[in-house]
PDB file of N, CA and C in Angstrom:
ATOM      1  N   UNK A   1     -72.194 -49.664  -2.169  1.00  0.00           N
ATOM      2  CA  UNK A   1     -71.329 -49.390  -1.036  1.00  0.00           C
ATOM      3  C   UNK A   1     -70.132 -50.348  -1.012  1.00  0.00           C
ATOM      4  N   UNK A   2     -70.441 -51.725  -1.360  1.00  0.00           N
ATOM      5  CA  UNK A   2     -69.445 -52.285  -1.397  1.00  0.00           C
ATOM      6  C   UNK A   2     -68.338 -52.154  -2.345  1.00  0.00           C
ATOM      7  N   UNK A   3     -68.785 -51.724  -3.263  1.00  0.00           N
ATOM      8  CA  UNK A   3     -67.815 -51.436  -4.392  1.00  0.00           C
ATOM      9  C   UNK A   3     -66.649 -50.777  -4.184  1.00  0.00           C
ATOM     10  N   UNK A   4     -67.190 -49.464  -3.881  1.00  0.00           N
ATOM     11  CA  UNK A   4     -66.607 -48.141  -2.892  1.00  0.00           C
ATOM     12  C   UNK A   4     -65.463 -48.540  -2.141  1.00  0.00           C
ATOM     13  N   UNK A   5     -66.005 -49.384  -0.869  1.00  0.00           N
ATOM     14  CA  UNK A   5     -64.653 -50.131   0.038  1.00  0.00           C
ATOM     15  C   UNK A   5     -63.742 -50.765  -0.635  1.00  0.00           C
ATOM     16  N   UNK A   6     -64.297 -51.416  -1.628  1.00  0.00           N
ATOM     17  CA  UNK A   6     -63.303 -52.479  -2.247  1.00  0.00           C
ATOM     18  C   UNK A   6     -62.092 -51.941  -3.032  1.00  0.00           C
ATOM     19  N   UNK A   7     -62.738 -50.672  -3.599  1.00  0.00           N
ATOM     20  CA  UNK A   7     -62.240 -49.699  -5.046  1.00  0.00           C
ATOM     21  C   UNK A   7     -61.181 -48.654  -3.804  1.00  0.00           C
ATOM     22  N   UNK A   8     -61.847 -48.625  -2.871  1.00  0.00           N
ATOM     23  CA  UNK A   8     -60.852 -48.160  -1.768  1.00  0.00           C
ATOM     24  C   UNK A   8     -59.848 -48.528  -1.323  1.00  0.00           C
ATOM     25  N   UNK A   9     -59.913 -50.087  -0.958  1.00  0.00           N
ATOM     26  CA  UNK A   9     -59.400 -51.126  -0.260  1.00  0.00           C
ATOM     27  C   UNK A   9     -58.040 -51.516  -1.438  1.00  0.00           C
ATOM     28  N   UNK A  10     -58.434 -51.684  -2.902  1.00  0.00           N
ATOM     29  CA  UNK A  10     -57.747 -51.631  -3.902  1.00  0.00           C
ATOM     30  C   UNK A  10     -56.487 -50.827  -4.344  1.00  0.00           C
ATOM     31  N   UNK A  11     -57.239 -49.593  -4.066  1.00  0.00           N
ATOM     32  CA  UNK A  11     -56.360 -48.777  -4.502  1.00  0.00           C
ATOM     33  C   UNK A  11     -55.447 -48.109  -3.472  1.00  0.00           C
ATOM     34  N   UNK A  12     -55.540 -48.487  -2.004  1.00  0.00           N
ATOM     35  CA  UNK A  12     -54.793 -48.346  -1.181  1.00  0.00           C
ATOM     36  C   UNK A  12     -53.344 -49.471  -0.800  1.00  0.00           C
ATOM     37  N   UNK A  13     -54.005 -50.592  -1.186  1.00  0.00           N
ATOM     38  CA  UNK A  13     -53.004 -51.612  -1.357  1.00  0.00           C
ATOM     39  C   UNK A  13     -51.959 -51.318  -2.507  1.00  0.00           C
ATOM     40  N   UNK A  14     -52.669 -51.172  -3.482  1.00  0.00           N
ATOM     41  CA  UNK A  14     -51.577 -50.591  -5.025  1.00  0.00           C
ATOM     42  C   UNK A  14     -50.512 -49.384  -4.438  1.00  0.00           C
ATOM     43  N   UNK A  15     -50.923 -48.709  -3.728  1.00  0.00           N
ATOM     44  CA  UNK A  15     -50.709 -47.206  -3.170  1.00  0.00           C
ATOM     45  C   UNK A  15     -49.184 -47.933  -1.945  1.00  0.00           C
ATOM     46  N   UNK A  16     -49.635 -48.609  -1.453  1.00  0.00           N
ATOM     47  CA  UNK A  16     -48.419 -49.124  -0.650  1.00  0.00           C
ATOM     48  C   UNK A  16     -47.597 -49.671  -1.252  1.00  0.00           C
ATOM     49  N   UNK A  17     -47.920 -50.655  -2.036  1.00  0.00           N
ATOM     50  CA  UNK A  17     -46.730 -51.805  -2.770  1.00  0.00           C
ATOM     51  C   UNK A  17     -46.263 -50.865  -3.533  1.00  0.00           C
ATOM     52  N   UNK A  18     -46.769 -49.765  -4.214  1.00  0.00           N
ATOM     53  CA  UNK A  18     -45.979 -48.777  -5.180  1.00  0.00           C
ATOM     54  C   UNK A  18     -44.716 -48.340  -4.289  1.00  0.00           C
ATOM     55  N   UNK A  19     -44.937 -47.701  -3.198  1.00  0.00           N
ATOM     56  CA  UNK A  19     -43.921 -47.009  -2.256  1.00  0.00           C
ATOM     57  C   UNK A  19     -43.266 -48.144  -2.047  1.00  0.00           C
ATOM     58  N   UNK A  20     -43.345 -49.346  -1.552  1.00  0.00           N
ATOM     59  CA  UNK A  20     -42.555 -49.933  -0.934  1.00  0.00           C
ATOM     60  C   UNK A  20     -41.409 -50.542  -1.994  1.00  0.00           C
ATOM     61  N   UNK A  21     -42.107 -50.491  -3.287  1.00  0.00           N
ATOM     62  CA  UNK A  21     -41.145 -51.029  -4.248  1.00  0.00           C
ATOM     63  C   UNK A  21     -40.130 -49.355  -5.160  1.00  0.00           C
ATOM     64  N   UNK A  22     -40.675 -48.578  -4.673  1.00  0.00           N
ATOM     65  CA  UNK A  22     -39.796 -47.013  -5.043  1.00  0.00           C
ATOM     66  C   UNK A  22     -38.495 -47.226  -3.970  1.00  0.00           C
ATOM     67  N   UNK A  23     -39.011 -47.475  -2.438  1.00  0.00           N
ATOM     68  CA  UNK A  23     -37.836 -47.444  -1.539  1.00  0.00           C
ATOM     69  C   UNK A  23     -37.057 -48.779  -1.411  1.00  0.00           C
ATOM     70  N   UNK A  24     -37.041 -49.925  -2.499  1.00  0.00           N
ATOM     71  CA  UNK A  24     -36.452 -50.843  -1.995  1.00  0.00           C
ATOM     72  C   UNK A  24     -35.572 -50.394  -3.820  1.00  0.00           C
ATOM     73  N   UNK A  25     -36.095 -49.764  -4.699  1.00  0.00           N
ATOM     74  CA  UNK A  25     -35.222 -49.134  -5.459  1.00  0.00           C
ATOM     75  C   UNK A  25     -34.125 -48.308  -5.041  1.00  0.00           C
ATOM     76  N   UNK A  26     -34.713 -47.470  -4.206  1.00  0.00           N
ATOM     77  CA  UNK A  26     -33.463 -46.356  -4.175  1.00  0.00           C
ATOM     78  C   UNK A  26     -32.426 -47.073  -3.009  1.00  0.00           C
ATOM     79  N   UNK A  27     -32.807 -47.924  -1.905  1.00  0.00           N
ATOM     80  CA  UNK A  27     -31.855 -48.740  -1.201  1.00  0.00           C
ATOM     81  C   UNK A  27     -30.930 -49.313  -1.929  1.00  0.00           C
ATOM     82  N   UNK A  28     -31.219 -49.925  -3.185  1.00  0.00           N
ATOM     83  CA  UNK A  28     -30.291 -51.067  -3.926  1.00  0.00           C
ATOM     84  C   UNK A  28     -29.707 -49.730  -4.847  1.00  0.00           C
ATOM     85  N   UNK A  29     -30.181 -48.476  -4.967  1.00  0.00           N
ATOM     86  CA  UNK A  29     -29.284 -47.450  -5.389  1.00  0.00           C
ATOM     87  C   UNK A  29     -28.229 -47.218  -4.805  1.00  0.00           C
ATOM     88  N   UNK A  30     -28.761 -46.683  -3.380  1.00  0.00           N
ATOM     89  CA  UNK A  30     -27.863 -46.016  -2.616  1.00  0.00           C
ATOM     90  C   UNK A  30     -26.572 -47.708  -2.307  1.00  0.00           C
ATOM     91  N   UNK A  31     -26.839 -48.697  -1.991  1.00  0.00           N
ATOM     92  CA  UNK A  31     -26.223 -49.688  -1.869  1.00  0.00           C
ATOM     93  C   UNK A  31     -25.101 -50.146  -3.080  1.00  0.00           C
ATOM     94  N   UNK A  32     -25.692 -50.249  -4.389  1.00  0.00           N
ATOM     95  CA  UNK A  32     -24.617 -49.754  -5.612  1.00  0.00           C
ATOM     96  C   UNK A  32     -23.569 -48.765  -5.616  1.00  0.00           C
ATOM     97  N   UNK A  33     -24.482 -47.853  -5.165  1.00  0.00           N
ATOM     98  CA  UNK A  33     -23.051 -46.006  -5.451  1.00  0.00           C
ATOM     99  C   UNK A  33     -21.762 -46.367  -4.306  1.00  0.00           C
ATOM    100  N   UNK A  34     -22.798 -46.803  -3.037  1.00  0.00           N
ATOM    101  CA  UNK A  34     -21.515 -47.279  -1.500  1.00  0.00           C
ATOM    102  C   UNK A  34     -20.417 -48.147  -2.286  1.00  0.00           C
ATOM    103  N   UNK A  35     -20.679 -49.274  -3.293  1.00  0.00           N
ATOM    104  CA  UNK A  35     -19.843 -50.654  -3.796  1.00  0.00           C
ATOM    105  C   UNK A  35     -19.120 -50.078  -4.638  1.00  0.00           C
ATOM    106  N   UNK A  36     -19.875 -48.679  -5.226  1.00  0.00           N
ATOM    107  CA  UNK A  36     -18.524 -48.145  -6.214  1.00  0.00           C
ATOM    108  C   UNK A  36     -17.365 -47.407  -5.713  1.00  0.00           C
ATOM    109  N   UNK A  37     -18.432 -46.647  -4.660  1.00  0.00           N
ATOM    110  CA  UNK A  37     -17.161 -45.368  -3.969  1.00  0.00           C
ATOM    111  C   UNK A  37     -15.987 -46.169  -3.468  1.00  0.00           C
ATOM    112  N   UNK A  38     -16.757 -47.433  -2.825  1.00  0.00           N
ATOM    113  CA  UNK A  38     -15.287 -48.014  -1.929  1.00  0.00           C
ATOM    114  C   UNK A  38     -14.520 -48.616  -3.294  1.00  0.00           C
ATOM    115  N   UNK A  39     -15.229 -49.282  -4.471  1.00  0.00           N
ATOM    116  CA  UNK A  39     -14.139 -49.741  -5.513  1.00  0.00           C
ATOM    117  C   UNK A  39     -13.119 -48.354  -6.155  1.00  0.00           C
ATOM    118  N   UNK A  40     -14.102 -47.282  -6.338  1.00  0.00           N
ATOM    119  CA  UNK A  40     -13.152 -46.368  -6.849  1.00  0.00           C
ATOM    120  C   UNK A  40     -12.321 -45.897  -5.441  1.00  0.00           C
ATOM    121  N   UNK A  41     -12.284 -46.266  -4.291  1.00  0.00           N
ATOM    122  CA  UNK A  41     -11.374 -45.859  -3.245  1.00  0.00           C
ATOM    123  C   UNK A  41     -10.351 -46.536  -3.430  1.00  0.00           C
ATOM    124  N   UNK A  42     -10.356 -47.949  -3.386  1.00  0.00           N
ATOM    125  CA  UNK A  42      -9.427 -49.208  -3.574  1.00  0.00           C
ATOM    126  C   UNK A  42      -8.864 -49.230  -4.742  1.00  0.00           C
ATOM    127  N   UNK A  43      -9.349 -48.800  -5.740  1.00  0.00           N
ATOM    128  CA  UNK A  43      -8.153 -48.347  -7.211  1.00  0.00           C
ATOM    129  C   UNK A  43      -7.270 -46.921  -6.906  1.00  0.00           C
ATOM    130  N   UNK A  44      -7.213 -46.311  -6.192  1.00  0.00           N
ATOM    131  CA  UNK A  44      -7.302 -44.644  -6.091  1.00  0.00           C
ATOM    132  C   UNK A  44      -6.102 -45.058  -5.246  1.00  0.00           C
ATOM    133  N   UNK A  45      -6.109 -45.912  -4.014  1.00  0.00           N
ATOM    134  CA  UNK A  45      -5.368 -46.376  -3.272  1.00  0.00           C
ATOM    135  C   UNK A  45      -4.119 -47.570  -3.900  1.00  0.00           C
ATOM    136  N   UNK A  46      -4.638 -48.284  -4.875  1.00  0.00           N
ATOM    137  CA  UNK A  46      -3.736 -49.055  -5.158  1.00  0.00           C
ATOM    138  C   UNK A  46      -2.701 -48.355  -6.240  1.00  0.00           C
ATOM    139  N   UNK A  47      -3.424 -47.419  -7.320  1.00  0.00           N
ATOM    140  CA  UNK A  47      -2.865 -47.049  -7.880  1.00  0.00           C
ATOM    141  C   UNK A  47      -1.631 -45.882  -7.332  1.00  0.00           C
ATOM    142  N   UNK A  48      -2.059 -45.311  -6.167  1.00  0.00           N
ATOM    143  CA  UNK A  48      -0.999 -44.249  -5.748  1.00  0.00           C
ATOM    144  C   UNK A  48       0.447 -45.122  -5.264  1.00  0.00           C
ATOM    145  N   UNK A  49      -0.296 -46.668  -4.414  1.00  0.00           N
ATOM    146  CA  UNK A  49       0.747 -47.336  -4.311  1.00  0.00           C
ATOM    147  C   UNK A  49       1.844 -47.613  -5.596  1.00  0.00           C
ATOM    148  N   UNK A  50       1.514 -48.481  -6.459  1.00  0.00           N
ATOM    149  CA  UNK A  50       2.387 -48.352  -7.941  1.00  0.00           C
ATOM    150  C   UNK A  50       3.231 -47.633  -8.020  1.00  0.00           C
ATOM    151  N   UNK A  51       2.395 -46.212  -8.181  1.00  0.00           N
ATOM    152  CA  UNK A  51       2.741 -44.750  -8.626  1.00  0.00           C
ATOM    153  C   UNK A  51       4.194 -45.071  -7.369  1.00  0.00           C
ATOM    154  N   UNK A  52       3.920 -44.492  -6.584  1.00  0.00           N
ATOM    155  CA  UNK A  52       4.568 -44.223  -5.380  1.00  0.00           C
ATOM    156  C   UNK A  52       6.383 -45.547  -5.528  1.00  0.00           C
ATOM    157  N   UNK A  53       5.416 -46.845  -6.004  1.00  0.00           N
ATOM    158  CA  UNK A  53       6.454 -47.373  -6.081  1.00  0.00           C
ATOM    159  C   UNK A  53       7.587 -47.462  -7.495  1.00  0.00           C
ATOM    160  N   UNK A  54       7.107 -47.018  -8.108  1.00  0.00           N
ATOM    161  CA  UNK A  54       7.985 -46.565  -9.403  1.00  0.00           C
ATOM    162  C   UNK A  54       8.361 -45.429  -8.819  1.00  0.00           C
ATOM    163  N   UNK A  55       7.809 -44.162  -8.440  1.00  0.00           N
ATOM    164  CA  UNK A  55       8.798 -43.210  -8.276  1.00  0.00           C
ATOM    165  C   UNK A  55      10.187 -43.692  -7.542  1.00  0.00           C
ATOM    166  N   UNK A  56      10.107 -44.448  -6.749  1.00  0.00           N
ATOM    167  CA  UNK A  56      10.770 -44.713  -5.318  1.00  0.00           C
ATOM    168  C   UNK A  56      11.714 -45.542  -5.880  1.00  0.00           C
ATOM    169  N   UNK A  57      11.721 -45.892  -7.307  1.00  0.00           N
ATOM    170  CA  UNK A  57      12.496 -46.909  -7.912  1.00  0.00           C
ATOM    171  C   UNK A  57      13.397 -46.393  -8.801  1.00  0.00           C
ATOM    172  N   UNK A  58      12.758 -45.323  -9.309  1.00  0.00           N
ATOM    173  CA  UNK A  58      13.616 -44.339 -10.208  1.00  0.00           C
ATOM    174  C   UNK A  58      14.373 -43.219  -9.826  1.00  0.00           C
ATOM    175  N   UNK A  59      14.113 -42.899  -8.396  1.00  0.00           N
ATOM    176  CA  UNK A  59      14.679 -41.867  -7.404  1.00  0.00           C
ATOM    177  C   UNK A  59      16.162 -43.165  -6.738  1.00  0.00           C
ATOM    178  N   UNK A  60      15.915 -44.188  -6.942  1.00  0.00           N
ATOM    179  CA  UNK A  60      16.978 -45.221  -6.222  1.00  0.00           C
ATOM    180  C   UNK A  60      18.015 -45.060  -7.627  1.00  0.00           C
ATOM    181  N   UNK A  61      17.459 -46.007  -8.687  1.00  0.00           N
ATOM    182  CA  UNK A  61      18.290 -46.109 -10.125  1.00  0.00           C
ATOM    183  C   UNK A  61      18.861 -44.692 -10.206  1.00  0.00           C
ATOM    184  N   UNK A  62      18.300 -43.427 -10.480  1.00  0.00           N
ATOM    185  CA  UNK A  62      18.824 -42.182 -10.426  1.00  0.00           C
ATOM    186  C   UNK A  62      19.953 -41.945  -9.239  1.00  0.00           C
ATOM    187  N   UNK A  63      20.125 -42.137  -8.137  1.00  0.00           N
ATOM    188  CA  UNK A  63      20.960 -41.819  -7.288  1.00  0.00           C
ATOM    189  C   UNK A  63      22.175 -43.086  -7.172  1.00  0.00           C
ATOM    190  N   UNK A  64      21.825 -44.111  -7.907  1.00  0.00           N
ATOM    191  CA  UNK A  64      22.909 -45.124  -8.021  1.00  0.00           C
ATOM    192  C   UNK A  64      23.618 -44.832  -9.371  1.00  0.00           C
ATOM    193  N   UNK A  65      23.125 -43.954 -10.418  1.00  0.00           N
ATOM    194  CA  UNK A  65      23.961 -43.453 -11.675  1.00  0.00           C
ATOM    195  C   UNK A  65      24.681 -42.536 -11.204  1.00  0.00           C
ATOM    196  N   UNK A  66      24.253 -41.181 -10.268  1.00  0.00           N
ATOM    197  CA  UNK A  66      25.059 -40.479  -9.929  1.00  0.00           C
ATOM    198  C   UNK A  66      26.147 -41.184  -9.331  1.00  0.00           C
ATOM    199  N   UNK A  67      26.085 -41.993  -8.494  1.00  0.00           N
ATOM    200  CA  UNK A  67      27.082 -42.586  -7.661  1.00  0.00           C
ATOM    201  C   UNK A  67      28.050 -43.280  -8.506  1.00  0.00           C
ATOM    202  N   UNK A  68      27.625 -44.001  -9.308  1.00  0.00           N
ATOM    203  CA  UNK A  68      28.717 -45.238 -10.063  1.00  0.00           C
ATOM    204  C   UNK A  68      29.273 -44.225 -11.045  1.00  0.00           C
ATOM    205  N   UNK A  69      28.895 -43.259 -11.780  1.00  0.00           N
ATOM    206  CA  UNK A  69      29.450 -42.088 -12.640  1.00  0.00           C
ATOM    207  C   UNK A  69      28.332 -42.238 -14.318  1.00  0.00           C
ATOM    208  N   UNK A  70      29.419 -42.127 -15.085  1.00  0.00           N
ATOM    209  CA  UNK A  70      28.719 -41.887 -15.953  1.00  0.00           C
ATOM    210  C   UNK A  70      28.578 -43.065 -16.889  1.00  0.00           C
ATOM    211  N   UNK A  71      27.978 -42.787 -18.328  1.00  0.00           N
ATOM    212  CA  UNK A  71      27.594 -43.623 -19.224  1.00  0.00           C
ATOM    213  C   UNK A  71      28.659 -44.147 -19.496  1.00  0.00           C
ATOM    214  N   UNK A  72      29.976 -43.706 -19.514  1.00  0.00           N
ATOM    215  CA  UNK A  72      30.875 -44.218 -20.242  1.00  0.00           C
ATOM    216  C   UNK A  72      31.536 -45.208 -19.208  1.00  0.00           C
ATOM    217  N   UNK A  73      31.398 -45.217 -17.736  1.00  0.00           N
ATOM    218  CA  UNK A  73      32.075 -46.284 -16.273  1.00  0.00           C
ATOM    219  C   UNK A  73      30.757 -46.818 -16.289  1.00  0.00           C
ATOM    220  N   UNK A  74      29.910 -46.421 -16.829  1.00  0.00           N
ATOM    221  CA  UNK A  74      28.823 -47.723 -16.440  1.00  0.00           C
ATOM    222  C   UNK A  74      28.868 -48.855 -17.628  1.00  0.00           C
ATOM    223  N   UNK A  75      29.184 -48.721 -18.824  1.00  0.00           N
ATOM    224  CA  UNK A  75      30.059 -49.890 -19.725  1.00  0.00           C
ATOM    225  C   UNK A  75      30.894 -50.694 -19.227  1.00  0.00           C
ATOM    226  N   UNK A  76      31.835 -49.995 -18.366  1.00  0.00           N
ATOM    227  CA  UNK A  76      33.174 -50.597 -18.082  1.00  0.00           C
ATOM    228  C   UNK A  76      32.169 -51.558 -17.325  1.00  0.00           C
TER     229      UNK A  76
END
């Protein structure tokens, strides 16, 4: 009889620490994917900035060639 409880008692303890160490896996999962989404947010964001600021630089240079004229007054 005692065996029984023990072999019970055993394999119910194994039976918990199993689960508890499955859900402290998928926490430090789900906690990883959150650290990426926001890193791939913060590149996604910085990079449109760049982007955004080269366009905004070449839309300026472009409208200051029209203005000053051409290749040949921009020598002078």
């Amino acid at each position: 009889m005692l065996a029984i409880v023990v072999t019970a008692w055993t394999t119910g303890t194994a039976v918990r620490q199993r689960r508890l160490y499955t859900e402290q896996l998928a926490a430090q999962a789900e906690e990883r994917a959150r650290a990426e989404a926001a890193e791939r947010l913060r590149i996604a964001r910085e990079l449109r900035d760049v982007i955004g600021h080269s366009l905004s630089t070449i839309a300026v240079q472009a409208g200051a060639e029209r203005h000053v004229g051409g290749a040949e007054e921009q020598r002078r």
